[in-house]
Structure formats: structure tokens, C-alpha cells
N, C-alpha and C. Protein backbone atom coordinates (compact mmCIF):
# COMPACT_ATOMS: atom_id res chain seq x y z
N UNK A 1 111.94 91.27 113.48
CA UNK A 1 111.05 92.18 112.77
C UNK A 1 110.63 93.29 113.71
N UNK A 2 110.75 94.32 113.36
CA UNK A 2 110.61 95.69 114.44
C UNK A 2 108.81 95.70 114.33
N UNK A 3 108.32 96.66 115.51
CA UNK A 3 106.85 96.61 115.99
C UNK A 3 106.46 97.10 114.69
N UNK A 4 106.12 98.14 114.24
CA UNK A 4 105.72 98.70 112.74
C UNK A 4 105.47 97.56 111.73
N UNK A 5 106.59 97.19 111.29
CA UNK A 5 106.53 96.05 110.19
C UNK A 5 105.82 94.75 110.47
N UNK A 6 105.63 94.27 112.08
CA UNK A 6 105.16 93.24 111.92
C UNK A 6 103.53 93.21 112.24
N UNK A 7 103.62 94.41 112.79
CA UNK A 7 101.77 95.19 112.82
C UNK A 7 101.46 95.35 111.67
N UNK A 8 101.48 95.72 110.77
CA UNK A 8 101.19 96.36 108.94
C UNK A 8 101.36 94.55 108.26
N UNK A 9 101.65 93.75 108.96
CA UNK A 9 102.22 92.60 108.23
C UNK A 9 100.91 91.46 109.36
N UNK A 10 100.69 91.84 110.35
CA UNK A 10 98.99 91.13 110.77
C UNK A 10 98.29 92.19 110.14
N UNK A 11 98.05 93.62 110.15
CA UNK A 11 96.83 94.38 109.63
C UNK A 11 96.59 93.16 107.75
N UNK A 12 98.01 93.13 107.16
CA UNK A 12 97.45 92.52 105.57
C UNK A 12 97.37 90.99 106.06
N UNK A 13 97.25 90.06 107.02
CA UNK A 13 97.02 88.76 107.38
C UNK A 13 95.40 88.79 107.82
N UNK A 14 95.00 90.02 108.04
CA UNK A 14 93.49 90.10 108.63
C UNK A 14 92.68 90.78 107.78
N UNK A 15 93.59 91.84 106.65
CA UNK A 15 92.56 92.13 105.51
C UNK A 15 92.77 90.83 104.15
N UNK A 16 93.67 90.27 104.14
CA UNK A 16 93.22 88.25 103.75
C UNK A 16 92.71 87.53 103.72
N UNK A 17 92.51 87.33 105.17
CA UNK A 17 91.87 85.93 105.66
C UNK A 17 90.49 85.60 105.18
N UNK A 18 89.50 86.57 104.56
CA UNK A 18 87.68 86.91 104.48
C UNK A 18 88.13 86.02 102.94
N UNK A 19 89.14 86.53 102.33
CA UNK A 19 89.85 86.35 100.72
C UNK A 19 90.04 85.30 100.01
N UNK A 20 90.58 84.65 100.85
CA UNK A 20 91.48 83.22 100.57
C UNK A 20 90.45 82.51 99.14
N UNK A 21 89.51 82.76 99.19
CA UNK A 21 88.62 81.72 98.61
C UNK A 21 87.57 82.67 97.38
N UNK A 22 87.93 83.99 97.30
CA UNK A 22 87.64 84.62 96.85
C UNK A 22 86.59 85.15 95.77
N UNK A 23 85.19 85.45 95.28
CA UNK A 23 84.52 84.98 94.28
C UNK A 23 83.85 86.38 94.47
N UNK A 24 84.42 87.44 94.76
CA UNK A 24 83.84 88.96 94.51
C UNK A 24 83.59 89.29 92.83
N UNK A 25 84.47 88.57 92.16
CA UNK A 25 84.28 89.11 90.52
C UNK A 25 84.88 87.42 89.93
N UNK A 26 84.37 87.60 89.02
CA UNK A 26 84.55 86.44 87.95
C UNK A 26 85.44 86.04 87.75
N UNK A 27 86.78 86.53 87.86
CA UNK A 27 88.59 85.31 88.20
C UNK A 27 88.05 84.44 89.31
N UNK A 28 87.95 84.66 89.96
CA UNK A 28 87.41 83.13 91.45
C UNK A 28 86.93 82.37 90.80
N UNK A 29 85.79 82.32 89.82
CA UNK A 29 85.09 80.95 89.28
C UNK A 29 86.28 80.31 87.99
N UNK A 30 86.81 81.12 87.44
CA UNK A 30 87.66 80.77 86.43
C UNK A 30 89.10 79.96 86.21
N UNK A 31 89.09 79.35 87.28
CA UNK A 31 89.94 78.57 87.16
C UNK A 31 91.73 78.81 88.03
N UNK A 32 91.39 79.50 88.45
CA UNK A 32 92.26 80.03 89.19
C UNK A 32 92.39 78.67 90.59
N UNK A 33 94.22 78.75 90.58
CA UNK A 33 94.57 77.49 91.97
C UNK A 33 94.48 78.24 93.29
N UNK A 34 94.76 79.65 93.37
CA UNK A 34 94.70 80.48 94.66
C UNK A 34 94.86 81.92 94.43
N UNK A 35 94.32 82.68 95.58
CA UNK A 35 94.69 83.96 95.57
C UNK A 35 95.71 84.27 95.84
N UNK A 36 96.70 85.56 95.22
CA UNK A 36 98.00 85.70 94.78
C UNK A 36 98.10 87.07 95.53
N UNK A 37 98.11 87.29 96.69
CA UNK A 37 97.80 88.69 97.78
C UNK A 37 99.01 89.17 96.90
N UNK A 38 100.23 89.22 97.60
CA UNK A 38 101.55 89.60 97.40
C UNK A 38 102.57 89.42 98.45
N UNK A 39 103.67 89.61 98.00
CA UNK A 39 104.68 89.53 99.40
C UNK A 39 105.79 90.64 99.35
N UNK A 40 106.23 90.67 100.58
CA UNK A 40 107.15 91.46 100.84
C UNK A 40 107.26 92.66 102.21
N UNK A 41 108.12 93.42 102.18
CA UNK A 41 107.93 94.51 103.26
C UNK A 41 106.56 95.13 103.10
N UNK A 42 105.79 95.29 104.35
CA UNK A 42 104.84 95.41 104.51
C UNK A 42 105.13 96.90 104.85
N UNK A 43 106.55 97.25 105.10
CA UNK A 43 106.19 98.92 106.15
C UNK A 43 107.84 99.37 104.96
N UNK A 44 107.77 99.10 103.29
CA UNK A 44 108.75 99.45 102.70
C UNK A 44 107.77 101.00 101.82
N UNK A 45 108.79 101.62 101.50
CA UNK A 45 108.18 102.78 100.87
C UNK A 45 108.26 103.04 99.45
N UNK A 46 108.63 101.60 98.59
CA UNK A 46 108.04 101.29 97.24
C UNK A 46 107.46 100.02 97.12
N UNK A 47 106.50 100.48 96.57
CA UNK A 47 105.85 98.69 96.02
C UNK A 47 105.61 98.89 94.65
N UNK A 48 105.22 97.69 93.98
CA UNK A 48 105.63 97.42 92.99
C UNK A 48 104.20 97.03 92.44
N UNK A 49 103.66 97.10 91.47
CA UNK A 49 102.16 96.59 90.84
C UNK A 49 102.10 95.87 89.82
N UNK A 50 101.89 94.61 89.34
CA UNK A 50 101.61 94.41 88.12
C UNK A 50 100.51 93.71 87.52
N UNK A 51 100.15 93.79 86.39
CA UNK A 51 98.76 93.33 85.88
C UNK A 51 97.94 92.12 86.64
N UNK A 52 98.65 90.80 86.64
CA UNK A 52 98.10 89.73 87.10
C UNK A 52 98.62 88.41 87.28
N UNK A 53 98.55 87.58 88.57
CA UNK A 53 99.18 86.99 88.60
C UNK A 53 99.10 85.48 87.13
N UNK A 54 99.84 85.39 86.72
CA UNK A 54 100.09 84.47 85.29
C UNK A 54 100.22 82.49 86.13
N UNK A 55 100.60 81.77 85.06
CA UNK A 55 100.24 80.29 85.95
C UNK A 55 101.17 79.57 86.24
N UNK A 56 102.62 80.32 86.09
CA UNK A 56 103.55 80.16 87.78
C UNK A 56 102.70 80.86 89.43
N UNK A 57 102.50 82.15 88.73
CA UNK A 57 102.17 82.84 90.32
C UNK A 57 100.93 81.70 91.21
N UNK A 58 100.09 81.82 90.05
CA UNK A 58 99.02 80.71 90.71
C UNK A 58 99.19 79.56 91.16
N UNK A 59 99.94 79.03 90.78
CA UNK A 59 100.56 77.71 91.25
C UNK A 59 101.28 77.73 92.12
N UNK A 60 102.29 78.82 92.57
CA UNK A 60 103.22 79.20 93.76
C UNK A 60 102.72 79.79 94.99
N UNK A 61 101.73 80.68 94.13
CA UNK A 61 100.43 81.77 95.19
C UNK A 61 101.77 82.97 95.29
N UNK A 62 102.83 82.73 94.83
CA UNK A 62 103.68 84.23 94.43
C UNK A 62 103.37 84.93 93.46
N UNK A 63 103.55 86.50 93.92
CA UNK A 63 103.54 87.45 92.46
C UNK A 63 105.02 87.35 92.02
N UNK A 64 104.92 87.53 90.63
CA UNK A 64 106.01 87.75 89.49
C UNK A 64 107.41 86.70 90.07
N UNK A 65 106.81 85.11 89.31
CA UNK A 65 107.70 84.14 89.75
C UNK A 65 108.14 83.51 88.61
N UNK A 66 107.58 83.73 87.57
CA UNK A 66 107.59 82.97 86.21
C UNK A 66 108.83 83.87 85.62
N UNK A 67 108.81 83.51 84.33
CA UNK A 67 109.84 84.49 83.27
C UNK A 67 110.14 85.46 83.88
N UNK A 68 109.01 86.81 83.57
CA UNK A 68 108.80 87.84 83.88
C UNK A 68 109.25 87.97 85.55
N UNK A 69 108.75 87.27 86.40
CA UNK A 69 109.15 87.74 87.69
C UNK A 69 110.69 87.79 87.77
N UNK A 70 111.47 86.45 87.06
CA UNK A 70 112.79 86.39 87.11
C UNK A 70 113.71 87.26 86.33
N UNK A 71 112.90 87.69 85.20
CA UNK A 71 113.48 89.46 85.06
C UNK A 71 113.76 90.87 85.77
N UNK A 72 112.28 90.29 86.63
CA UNK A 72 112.24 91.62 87.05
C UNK A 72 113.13 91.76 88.48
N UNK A 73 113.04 90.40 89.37
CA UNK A 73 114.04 89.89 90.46
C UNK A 73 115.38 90.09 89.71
N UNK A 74 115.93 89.78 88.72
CA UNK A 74 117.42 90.48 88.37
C UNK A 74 117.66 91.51 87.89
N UNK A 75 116.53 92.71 87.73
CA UNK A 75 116.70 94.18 86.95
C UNK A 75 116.54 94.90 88.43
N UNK A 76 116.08 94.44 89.72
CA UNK A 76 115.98 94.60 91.03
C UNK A 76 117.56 94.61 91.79
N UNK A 77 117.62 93.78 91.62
CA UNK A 77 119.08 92.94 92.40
C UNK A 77 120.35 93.87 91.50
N UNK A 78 120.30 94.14 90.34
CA UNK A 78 121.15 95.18 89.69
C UNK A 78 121.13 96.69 90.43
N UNK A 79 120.33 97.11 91.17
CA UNK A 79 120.11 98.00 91.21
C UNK A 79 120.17 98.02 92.98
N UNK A 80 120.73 96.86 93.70
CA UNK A 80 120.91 96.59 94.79
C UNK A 80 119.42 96.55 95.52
N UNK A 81 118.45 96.12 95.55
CA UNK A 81 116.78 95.98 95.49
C UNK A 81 116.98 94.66 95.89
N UNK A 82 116.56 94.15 96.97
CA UNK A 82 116.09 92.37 96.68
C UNK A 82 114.47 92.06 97.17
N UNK A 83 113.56 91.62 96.69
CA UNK A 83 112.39 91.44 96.76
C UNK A 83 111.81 91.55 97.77
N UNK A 84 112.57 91.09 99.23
CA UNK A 84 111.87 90.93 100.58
C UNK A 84 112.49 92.86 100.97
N UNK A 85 112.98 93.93 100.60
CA UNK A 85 113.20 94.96 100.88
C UNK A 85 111.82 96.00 100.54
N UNK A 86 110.83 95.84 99.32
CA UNK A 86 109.58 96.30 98.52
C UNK A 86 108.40 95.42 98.47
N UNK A 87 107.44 96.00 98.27
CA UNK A 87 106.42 95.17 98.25
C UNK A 87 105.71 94.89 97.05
N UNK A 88 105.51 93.59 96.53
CA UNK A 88 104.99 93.44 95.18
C UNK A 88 103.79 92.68 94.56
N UNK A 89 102.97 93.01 94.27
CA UNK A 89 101.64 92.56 94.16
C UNK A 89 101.11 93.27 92.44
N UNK A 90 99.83 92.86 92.33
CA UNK A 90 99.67 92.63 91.35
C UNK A 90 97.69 93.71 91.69
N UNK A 91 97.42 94.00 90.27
CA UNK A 91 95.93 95.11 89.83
C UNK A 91 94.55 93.42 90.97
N UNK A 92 95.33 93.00 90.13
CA UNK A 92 93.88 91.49 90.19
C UNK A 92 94.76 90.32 91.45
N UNK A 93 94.28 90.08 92.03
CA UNK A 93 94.75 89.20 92.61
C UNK A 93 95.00 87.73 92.31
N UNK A 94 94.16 86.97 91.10
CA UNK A 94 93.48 85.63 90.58
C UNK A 94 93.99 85.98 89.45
N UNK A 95 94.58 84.88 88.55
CA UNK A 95 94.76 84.47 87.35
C UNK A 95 93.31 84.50 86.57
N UNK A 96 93.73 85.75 85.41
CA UNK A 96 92.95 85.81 84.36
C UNK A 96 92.86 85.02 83.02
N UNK A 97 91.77 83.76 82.92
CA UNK A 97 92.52 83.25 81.68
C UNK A 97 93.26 83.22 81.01
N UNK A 98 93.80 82.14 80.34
CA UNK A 98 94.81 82.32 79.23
C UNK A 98 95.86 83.91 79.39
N UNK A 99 95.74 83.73 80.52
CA UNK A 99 96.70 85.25 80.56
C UNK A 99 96.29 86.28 80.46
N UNK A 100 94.89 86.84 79.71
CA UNK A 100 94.36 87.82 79.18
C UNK A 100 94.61 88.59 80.25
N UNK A 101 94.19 90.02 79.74
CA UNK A 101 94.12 91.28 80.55
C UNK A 101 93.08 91.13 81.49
N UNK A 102 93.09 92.00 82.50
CA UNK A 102 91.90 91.81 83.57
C UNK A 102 91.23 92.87 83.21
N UNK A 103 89.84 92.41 83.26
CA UNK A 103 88.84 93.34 82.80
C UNK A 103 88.43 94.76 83.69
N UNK A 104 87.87 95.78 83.30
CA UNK A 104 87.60 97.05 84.06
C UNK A 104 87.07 96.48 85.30
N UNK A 105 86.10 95.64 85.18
CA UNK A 105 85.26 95.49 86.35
C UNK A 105 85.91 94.24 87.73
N UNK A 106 86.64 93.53 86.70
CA UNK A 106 87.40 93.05 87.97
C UNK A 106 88.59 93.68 88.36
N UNK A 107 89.36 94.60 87.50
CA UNK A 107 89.89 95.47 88.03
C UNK A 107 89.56 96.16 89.23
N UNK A 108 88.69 96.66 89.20
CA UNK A 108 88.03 97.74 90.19
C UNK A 108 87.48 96.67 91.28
N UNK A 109 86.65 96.00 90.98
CA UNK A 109 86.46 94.84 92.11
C UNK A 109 87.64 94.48 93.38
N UNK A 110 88.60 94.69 92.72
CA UNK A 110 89.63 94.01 93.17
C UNK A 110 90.23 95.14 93.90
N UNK A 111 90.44 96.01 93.58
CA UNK A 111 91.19 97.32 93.93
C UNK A 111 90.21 98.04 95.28
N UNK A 112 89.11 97.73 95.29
CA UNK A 112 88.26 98.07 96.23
C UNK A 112 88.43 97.30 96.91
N UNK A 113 88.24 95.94 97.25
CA UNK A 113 88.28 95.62 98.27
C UNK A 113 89.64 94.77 98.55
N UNK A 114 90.32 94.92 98.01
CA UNK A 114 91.92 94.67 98.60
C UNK A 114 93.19 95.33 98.22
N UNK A 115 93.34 96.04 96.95
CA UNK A 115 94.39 96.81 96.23
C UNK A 115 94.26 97.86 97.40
N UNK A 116 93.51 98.85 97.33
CA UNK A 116 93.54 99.96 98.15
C UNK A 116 93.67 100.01 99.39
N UNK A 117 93.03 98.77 100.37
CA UNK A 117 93.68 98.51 101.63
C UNK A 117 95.04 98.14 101.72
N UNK A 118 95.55 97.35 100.67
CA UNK A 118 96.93 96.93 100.72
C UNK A 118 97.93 98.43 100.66
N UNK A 119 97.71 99.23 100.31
CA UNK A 119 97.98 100.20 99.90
C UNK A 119 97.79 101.24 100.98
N UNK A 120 96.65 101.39 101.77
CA UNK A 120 96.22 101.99 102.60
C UNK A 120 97.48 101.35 104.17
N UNK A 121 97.38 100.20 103.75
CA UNK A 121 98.27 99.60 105.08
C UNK A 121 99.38 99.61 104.95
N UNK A 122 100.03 99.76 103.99
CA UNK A 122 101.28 100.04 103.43
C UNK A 122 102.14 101.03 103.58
N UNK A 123 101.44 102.17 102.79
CA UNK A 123 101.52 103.19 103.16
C UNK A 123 102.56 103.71 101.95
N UNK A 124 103.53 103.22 101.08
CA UNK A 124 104.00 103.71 100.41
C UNK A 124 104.21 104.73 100.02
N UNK A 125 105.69 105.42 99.57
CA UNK A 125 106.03 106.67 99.31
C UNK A 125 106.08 106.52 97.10
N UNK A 126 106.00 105.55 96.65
CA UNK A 126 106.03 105.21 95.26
C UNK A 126 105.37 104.29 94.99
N UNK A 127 104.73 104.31 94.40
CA UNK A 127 103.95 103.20 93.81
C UNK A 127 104.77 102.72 92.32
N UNK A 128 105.71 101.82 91.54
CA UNK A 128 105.67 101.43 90.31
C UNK A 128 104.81 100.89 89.60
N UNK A 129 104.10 101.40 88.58
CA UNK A 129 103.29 99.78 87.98
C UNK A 129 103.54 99.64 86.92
N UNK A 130 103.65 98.51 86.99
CA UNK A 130 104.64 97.32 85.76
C UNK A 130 103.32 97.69 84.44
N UNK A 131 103.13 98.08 83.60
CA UNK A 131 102.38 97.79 82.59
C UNK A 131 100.90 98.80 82.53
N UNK A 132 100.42 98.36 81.18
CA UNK A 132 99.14 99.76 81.51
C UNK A 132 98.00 99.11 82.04
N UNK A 133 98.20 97.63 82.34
CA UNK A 133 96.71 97.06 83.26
C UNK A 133 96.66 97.77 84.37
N UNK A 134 98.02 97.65 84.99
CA UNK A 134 98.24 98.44 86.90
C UNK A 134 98.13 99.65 86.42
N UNK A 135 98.31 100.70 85.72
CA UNK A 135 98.16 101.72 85.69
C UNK A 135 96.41 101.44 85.45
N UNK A 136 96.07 101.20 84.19
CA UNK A 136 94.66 101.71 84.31
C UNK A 136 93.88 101.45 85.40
N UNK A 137 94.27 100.35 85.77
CA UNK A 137 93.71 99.99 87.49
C UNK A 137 93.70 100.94 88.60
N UNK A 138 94.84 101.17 88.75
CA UNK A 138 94.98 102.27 89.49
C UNK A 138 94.51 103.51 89.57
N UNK A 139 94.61 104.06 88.72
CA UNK A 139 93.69 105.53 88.26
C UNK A 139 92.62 105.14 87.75
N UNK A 140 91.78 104.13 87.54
CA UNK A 140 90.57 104.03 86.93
C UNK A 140 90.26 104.36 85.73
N UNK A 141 91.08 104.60 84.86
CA UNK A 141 91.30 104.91 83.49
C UNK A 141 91.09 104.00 82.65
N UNK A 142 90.27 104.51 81.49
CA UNK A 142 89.90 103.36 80.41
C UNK A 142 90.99 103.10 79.53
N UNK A 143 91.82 104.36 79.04
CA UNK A 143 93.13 104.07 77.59
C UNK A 143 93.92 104.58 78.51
N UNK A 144 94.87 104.27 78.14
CA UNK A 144 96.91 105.24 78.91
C UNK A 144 97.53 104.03 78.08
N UNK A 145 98.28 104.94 77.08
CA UNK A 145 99.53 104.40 76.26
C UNK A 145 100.90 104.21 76.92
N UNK A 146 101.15 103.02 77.72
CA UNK A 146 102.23 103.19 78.50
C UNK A 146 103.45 103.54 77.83
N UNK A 147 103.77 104.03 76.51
CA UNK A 147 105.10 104.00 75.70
C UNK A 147 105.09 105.73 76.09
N UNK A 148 103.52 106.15 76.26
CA UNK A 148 103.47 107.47 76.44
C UNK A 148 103.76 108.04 77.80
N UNK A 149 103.31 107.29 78.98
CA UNK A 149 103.49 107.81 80.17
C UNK A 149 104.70 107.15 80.54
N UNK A 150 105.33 106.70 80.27
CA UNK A 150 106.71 105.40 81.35
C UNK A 150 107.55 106.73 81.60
N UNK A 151 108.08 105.97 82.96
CA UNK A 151 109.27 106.96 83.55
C UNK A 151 108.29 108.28 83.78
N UNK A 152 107.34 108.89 84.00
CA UNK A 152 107.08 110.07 84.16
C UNK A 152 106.20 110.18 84.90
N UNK A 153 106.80 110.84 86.59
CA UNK A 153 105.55 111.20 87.64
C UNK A 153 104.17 111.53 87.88
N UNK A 154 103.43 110.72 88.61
CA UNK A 154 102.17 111.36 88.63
C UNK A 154 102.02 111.26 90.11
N UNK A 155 100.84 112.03 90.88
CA UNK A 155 100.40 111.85 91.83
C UNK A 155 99.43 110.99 91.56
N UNK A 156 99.12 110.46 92.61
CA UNK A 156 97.48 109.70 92.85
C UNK A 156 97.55 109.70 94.50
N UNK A 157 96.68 110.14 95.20
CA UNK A 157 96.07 110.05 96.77
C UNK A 157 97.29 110.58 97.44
N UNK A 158 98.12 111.37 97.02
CA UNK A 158 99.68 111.79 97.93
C UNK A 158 100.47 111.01 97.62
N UNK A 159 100.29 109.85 97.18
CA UNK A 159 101.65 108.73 96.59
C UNK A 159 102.15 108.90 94.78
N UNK A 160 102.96 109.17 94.75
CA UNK A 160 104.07 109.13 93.40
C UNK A 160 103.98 107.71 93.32
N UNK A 161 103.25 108.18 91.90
CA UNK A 161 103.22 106.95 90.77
C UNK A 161 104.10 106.78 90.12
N UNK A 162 105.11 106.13 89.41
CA UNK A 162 105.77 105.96 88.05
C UNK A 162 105.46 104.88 87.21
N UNK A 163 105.28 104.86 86.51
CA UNK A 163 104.62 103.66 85.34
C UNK A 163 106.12 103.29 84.63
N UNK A 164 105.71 101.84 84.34
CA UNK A 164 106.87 101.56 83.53
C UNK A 164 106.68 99.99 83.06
N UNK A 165 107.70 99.97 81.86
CA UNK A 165 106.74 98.68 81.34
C UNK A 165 106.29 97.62 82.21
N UNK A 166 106.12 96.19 82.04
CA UNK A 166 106.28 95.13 82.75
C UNK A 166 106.80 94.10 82.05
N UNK A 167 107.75 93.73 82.98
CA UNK A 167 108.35 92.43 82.29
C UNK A 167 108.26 91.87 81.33
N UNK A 168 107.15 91.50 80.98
CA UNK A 168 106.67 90.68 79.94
C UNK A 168 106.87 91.21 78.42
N UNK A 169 106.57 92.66 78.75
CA UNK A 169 107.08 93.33 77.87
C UNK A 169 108.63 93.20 77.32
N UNK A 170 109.57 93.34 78.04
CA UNK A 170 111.09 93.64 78.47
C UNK A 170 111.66 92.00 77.70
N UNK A 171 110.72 91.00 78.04
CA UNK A 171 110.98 89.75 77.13
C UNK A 171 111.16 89.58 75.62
N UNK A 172 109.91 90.69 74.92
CA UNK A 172 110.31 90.18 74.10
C UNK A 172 110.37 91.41 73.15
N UNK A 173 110.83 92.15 74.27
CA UNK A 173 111.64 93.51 73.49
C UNK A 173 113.14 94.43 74.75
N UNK A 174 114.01 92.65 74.15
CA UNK A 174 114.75 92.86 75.29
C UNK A 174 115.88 94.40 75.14
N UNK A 175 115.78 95.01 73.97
CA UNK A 175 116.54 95.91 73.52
C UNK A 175 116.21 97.85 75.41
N UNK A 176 114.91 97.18 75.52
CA UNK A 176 114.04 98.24 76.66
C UNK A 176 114.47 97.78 78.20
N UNK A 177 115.39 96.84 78.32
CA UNK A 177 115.97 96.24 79.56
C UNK A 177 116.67 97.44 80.01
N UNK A 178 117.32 98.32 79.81
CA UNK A 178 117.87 99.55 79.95
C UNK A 178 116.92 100.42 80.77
N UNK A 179 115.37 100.87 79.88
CA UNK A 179 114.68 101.88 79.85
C UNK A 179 114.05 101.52 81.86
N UNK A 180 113.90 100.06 81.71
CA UNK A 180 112.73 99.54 82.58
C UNK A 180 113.92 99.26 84.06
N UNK A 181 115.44 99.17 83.47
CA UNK A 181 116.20 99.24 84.79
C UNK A 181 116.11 100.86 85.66
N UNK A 182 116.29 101.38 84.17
CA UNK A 182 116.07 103.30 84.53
C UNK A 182 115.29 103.72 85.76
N UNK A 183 113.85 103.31 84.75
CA UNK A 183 112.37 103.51 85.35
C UNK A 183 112.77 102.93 87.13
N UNK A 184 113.15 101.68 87.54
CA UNK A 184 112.96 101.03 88.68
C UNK A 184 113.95 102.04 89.49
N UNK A 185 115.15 102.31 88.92
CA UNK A 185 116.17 103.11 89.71
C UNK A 185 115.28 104.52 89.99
N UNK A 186 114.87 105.05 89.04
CA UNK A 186 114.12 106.43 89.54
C UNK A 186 113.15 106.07 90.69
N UNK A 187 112.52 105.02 90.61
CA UNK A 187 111.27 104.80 91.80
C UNK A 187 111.87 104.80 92.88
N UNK A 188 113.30 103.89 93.27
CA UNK A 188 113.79 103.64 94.24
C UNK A 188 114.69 105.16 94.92
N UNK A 189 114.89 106.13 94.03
CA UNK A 189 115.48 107.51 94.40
C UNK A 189 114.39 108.00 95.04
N UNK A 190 113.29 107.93 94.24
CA UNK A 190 112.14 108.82 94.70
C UNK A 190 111.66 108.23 96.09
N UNK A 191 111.86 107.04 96.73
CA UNK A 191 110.55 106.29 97.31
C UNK A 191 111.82 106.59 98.73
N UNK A 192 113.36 107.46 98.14
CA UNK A 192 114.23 107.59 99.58
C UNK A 192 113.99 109.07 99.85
N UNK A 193 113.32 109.68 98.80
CA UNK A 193 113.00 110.95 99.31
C UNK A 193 114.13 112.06 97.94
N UNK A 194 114.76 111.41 96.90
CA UNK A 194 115.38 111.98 96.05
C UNK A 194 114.87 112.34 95.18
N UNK A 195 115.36 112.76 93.73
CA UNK A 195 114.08 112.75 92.38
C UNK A 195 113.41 114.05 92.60
């Protein structure tokens, strides 16, 4: 592991460690088995965002390991991408009940004191986010129709955003497996400096 990557890879082992046990917002009391940081290249110049970890991730303490992750690990790998090359994490860190959406406030909870450092340490040239939870998370936004924004650039803090569905979506509207391979190929042009 070269000096860079494995410095940016203790900087997110030391913005963690306070974490592990986590109870800043209301997923910590709820039933959640562990916090779901993320994994991957720590010094790569796309990462990947999605709503929340679901109750494979929690049980593994991996993001996007269930269905959905194993979609999105082979719409990756099509596109010559393999998981340990990007970094992939999730708006909320803790399993939100029954799956539900994560709320504004643990959204933001979450994004303050670990999304944005992760991000900050990262350093990323693209940000993807899988779905309109990571987007609204991200920009702090109350509505965004992701059918409306997907595939289409934004800035946020100097980093290129692209939104695009999430998996879960892509399940059970597998006809958009196309749209969401698209979307990932554009991030990965953009995040080499193309696009």
C-alpha cells in the first residue's frame, strides 16, 4: 500500500474509532448490529453513496452486500471497476428500520460528523449517489426527483456529483440496468478527468 493510501486509510481508522458504538441520532438505539463506516480505496477518486446500510450490511458491517450490493458489484465489474479500486459507503451509517428511509435529521447527523470527514479525507474527484436519500443527504435538500436529476452533473464543495438510481431500484425495474450501468460509466470517465 503506497504512503498516501495508507495515511487517508489511519486518518478514516481514527475518525471511527469515537463511532463504533454510535448513538449521535436515533439509528444507534434502534436496533442496529453495527456501524457500517464503508470500505474501500481510501485515496480513489470516485466513491460511491448510498441510502443505508439494509440487514445484510448490518450483519456483515459491509456497505451494499445484500441483493442490491450484488448488483451493483456486477454493473461495476462490467465496466472493469472492482470494489476495493472506489470507495463505498452509505448517507446513514446504521440500519434504519424495516429498511425505511433515513430521516432529515439523522441524515444530517450523520453527514456531520462522519459523511463529510469521510469525504473530506478522501478527497474524491466524483461523488455517485445511488438513490435520492444520498442525494438529499448530500445537498441537504428536502424533495429531488431522482428520475429527474440521474446521469446529470452537479457541483457540490468542488466535487462532481452524479446521481443515479440505486440498486434496489434496478431490482425491480430491471428493464433501467442499462441506464444505471451508463450513469456508473460516466462517473468513472469523469472521476479520470474525462466527461
Amino acid at each position: 500500500m503506497d504512503s498516501k493510501k495508507s495515511f487517508k486509510q489511519e486518518l478514516l481508522a481514527q475518525l471511527y474509532a469515537p463511532y463504533k458504538h454510535c448513538t449521535c441520532c436515533p439509528l444507534g438505539k434502534l436496533g442496529r448490529s453495527q456501524v457500517v463506516f464503508g470500505e474501500g480505496n481510501p485515496d480513489t477518486k470516485l466513491m460511491l453513496i448510498g441510502e443505508g446500510p439494509g440487514r445484510d450490511e448490518d450483519l456483515q458491517g459491509r456497505p451494499f452486500v445484500g441483493r442490491s450490493g450484488k448488483l451493483l458489484t456486477r454493473s461495476l465489474e462490467a465496466i472493469g471497476i472492482t470494489r476495493k479500486d472506489i470507495f463505498i459507503t452509505n448517507i446513514v451509517k446504521c440500519r434504519p428500520p424495516n429498511n425505511r428511509a433515513p430521516t432529515e435529521a439523522e441524515r444530517m447527523t450523520c453527514k456531520k460528523i462522519l459523511l463529510s470527514k469521510q469525504i473530506k479525507i478522501i478527497q474524491p474527484k466524483v461523488i455517485c449517489t445511488l438513490g435520492a436519500s444520498s442525494l438529499l443527504g448530500l445537498l441537504d435538500k428536502d424533495k429531488i426527483k431522482i428520475t429527474q436529476v440521474r446521469g446529470k452533473k452537479m457541483l457540490w464543495e468542488g466535487i462532481i456529483i452524479l446521481p443515479t438510481y440505486h440498486p434496489a431500484y434496478i431490482l425491480r425495474n430491471p428493464k433501467e440496468l442499462g441506464t444505471l450501468i451508463a450513469d456508473l460509466t460516466l462517473a468513472q470517465k469523469l472521476s479520470e478527468g474525462g466527461g
